[in-house]
C-alpha atoms as a PDB file:
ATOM      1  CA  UNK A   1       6.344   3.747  14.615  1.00  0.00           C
ATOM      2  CA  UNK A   2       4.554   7.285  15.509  1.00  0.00           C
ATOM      3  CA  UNK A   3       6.078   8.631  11.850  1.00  0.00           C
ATOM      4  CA  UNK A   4       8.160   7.887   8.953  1.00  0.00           C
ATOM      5  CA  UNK A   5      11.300  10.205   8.877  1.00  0.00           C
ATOM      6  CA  UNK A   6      11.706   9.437   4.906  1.00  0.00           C
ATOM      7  CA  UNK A   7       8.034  10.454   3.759  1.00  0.00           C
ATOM      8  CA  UNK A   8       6.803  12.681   6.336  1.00  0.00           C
ATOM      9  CA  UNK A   9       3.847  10.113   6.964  1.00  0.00           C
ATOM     10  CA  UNK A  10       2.183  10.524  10.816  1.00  0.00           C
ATOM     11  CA  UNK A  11      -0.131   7.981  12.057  1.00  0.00           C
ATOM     12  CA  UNK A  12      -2.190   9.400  13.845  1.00  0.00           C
ATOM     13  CA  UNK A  13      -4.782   6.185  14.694  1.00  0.00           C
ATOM     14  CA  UNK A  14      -7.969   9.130  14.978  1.00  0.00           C
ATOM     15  CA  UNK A  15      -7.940   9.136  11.576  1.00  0.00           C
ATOM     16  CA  UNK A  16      -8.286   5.589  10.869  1.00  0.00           C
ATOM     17  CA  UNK A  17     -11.865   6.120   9.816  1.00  0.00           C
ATOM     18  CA  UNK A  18     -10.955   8.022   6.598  1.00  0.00           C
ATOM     19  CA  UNK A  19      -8.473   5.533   5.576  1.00  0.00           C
ATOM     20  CA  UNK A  20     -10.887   3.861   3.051  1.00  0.00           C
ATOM     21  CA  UNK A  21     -11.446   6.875   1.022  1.00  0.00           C
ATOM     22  CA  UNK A  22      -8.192   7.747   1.418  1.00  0.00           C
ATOM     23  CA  UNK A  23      -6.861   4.643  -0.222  1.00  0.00           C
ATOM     24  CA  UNK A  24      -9.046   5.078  -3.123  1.00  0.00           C
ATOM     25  CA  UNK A  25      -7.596   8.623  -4.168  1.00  0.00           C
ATOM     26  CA  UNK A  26      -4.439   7.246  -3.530  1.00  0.00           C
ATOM     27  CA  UNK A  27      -5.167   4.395  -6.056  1.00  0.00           C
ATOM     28  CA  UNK A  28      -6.439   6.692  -7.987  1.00  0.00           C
ATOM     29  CA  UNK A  29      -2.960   8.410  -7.730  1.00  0.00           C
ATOM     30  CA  UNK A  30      -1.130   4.859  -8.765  1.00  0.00           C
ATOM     31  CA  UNK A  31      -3.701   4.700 -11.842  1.00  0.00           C
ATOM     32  CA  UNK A  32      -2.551   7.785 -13.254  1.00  0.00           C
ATOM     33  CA  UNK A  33       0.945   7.426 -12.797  1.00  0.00           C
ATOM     34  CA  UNK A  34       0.946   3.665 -14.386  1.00  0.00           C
ATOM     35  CA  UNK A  35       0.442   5.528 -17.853  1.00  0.00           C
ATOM     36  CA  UNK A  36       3.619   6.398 -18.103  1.00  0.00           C
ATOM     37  CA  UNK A  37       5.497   4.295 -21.400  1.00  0.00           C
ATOM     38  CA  UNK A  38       5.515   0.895 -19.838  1.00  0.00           C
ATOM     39  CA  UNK A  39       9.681   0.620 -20.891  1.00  0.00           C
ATOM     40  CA  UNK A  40       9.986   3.770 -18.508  1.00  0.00           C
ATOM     41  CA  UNK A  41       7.436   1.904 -15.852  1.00  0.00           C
ATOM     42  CA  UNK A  42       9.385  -0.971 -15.808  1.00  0.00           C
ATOM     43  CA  UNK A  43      13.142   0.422 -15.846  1.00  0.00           C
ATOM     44  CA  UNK A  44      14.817  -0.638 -12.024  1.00  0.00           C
ATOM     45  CA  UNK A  45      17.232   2.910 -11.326  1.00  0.00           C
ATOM     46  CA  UNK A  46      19.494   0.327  -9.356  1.00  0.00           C
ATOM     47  CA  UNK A  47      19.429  -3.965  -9.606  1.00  0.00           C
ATOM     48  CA  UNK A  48      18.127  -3.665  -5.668  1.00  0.00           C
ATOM     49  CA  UNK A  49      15.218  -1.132  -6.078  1.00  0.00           C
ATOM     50  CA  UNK A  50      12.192  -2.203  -7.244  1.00  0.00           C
ATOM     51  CA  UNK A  51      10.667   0.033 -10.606  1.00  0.00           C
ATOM     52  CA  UNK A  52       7.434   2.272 -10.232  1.00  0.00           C
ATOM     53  CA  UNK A  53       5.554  -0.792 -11.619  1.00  0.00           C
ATOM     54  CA  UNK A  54       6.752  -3.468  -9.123  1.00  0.00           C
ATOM     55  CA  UNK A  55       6.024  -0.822  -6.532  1.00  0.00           C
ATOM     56  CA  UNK A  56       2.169  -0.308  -8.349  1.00  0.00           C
ATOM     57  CA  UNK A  57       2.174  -4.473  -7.802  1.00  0.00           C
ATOM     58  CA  UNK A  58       3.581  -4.493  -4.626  1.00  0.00           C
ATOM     59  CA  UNK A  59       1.175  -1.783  -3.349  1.00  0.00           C
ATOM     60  CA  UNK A  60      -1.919  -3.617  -4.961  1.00  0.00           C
ATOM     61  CA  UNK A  61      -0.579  -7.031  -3.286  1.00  0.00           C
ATOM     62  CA  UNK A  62      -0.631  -5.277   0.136  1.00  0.00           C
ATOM     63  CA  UNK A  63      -4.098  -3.806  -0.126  1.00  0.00           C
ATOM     64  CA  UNK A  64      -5.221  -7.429  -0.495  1.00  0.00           C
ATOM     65  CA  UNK A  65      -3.317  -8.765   2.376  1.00  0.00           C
ATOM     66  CA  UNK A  66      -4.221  -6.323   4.576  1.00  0.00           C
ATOM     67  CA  UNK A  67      -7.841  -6.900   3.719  1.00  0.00           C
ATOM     68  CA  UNK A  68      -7.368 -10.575   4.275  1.00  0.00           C
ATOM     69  CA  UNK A  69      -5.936  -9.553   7.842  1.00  0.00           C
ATOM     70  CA  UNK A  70      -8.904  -7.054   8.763  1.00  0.00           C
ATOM     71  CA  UNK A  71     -10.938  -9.763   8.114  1.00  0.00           C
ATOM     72  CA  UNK A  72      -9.075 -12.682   9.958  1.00  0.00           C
ATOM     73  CA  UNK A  73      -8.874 -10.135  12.844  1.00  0.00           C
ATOM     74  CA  UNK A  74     -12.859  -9.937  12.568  1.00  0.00           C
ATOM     75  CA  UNK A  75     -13.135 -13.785  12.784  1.00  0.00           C
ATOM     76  CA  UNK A  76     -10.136 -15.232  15.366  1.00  0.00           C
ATOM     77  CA  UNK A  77      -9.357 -13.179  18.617  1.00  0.00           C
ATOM     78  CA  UNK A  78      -5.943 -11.745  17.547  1.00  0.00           C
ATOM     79  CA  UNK A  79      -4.669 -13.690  14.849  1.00  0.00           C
ATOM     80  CA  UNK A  80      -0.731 -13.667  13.169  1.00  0.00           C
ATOM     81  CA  UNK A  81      -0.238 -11.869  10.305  1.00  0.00           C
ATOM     82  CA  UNK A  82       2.123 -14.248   8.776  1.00  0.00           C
ATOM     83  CA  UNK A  83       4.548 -12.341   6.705  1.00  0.00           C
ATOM     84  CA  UNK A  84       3.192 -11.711   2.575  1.00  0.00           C
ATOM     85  CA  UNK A  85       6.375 -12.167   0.897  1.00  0.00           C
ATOM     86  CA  UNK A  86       6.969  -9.319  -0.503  1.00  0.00           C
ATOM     87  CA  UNK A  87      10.554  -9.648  -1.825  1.00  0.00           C
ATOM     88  CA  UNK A  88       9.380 -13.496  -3.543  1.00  0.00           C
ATOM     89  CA  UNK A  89       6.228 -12.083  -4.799  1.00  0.00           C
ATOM     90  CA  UNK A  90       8.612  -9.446  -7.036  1.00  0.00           C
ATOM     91  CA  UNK A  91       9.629 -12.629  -9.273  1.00  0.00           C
ATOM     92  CA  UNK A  92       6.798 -15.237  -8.120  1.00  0.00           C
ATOM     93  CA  UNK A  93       3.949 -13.072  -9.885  1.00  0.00           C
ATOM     94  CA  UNK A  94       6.493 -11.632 -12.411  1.00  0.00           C
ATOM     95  CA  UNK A  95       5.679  -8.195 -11.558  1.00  0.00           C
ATOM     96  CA  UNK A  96       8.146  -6.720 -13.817  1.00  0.00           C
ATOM     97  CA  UNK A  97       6.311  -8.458 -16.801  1.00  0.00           C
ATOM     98  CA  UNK A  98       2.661  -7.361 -16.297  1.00  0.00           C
ATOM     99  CA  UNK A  99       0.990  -4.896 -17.928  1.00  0.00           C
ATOM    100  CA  UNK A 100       0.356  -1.589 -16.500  1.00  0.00           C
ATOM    101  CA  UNK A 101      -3.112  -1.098 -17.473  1.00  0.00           C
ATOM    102  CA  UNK A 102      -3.823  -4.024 -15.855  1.00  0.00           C
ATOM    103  CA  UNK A 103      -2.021  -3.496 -12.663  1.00  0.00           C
ATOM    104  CA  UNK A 104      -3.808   0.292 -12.515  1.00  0.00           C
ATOM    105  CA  UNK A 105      -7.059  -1.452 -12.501  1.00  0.00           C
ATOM    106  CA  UNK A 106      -6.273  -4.480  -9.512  1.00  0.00           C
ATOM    107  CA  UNK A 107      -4.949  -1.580  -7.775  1.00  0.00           C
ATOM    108  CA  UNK A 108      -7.834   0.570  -8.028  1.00  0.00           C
ATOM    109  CA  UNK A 109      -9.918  -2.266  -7.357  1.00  0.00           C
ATOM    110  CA  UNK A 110      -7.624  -3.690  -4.595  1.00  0.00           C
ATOM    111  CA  UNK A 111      -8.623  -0.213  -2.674  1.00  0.00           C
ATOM    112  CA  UNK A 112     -12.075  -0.498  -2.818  1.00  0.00           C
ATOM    113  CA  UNK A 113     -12.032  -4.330  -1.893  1.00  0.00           C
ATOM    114  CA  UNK A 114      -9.865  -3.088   1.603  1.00  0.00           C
ATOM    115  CA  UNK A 115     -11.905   0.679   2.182  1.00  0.00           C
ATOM    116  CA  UNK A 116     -15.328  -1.989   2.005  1.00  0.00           C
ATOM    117  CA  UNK A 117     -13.807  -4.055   4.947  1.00  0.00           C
ATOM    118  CA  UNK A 118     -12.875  -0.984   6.816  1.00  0.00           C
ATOM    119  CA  UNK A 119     -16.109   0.625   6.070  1.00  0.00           C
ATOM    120  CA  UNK A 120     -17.949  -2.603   7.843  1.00  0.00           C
ATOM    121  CA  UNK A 121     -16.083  -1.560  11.078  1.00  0.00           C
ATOM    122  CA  UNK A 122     -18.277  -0.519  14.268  1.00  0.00           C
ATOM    123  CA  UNK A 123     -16.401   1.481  16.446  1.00  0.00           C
ATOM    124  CA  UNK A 124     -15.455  -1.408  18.714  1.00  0.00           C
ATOM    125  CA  UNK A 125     -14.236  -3.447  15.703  1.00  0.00           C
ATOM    126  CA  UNK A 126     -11.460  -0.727  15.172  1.00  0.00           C
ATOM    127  CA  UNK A 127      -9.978  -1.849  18.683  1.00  0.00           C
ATOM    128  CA  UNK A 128     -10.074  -5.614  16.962  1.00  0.00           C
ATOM    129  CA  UNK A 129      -6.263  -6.703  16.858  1.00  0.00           C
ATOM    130  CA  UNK A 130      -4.062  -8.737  15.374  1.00  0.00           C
ATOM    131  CA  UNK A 131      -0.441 -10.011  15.704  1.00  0.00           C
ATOM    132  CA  UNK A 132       2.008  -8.160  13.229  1.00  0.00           C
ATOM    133  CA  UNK A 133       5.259  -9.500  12.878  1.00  0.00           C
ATOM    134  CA  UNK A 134       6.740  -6.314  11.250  1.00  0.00           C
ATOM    135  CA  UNK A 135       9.179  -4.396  12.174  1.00  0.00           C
ATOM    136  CA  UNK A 136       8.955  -6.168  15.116  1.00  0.00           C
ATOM    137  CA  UNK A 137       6.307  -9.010  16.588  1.00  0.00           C
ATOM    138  CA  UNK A 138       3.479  -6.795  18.637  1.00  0.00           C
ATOM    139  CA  UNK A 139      -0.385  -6.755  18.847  1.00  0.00           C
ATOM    140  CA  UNK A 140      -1.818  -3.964  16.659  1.00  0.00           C
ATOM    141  CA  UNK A 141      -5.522  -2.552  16.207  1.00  0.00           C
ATOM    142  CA  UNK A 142      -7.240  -2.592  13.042  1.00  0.00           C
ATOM    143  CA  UNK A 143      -6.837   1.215  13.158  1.00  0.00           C
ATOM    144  CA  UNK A 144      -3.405   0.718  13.302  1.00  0.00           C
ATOM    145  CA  UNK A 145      -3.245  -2.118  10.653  1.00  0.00           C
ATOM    146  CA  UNK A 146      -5.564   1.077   8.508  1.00  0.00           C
ATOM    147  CA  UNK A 147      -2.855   3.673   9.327  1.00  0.00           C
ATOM    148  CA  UNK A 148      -0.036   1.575   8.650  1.00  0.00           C
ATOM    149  CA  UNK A 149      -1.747   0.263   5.047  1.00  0.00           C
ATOM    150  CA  UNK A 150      -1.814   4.216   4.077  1.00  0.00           C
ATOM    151  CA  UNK A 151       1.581   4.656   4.963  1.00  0.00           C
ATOM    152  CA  UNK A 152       2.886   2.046   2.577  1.00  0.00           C
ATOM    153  CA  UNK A 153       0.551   3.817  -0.448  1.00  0.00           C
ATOM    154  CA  UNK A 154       1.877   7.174   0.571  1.00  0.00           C
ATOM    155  CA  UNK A 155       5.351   5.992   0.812  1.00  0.00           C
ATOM    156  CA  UNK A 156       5.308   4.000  -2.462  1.00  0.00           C
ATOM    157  CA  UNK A 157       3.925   7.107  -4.268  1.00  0.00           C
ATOM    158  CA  UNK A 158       6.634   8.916  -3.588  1.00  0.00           C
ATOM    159  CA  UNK A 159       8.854   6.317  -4.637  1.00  0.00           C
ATOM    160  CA  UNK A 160       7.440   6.341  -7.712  1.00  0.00           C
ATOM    161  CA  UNK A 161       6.954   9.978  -8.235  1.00  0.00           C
ATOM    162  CA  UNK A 162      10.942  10.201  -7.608  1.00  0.00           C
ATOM    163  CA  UNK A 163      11.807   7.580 -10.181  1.00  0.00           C
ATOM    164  CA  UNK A 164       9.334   9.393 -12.908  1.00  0.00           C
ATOM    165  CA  UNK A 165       9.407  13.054 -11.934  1.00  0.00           C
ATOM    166  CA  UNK A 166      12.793  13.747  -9.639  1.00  0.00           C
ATOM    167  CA  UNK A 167      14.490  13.561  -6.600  1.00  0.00           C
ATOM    168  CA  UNK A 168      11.486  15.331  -4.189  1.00  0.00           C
ATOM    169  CA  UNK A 169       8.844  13.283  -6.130  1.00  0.00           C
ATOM    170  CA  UNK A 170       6.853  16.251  -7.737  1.00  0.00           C
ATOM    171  CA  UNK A 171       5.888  16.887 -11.062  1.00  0.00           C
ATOM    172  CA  UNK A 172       8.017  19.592 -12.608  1.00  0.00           C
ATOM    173  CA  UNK A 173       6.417  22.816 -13.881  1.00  0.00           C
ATOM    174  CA  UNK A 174       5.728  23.629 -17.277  1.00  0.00           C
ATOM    175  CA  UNK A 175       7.255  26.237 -18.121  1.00  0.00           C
END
């Protein structure tokens, strides 16, 4: 994947470096957007599509994971990252039942827990790799694993932003 058709997102690996602060605004982002009214923040627009706040957990979850796999990449020569779960983890953590306040604050904290192991990178560590088994099984470089992690906070965003604020996923004017 060079882009994502749906969100506009580009990975361009150069930028890999900037990922970590990057994440943080983006958590940032989630934060304010998880004080919405919680009835709102939970309401699913269809039974198959997740609401804004299983997309908040599901975002926080993968900022986790991924720092799990930066750092299994820094210890083992090109390890598998085994698949998270992310469909299970919807009802296994009960992510439609937790709070939002909560979840804005894991998430916040999830992003500075994965920017600090991307910050520890030396330039040669970027080129580290690691087995991902999604979309399809290939070896991957930590800048790619960084790229790829933005792309899913991007992407959720506007997911979000379209179930709060409308189709395009931007706040309406005041008028």
């Amino acid at each position: 994947m060079t882009a994502c058709t749906e969100c506009g997102f580009a990975y361009d690996l150069t930028l890999a470096p900037t990922v970590p602060a990057l994440a943080r605004d983006d958590a940032e982002a989630y934060a304010g957007l998880l004080r919405a009214e919680p009835s709102v923040l939970r309401r699913r627009p269809a039974p198959d599509v997740w609401s804004p706040l299983e997309y908040a957990c599901h975002v926080r979850d993968v900022l986790l994971v991924q720092r799990e796999r930066v750092l299994a990449a820094r210890r083992n020569d090109t390890p598998v990252a085994e698949p998270m779960g992310r469909d299970e983890r919807v009802e296994h953590d009960g992510y439609a039942g937790q709070h939002p306040a909560d979840v804005a604050r894991q998430l916040t904290d999830a992003a500075l827990l994965f920017g600090n192991a991307l910050d520890q990178l030396s330039p040669a560590g970027w080129e580290r790799t690691l087995i991902y088994t999604y979309p399809e099984r290939q070896v991957r470089s930590l800048r790619w694993l960084a790229l790829h992690t933005l792309h899913e906070l991007r992407h959720h965003l506007l997911d979000i932003r379209r179930q709060l604020h409308g189709h395009d996923g931007n706040v309406p004017d005041a008028a």
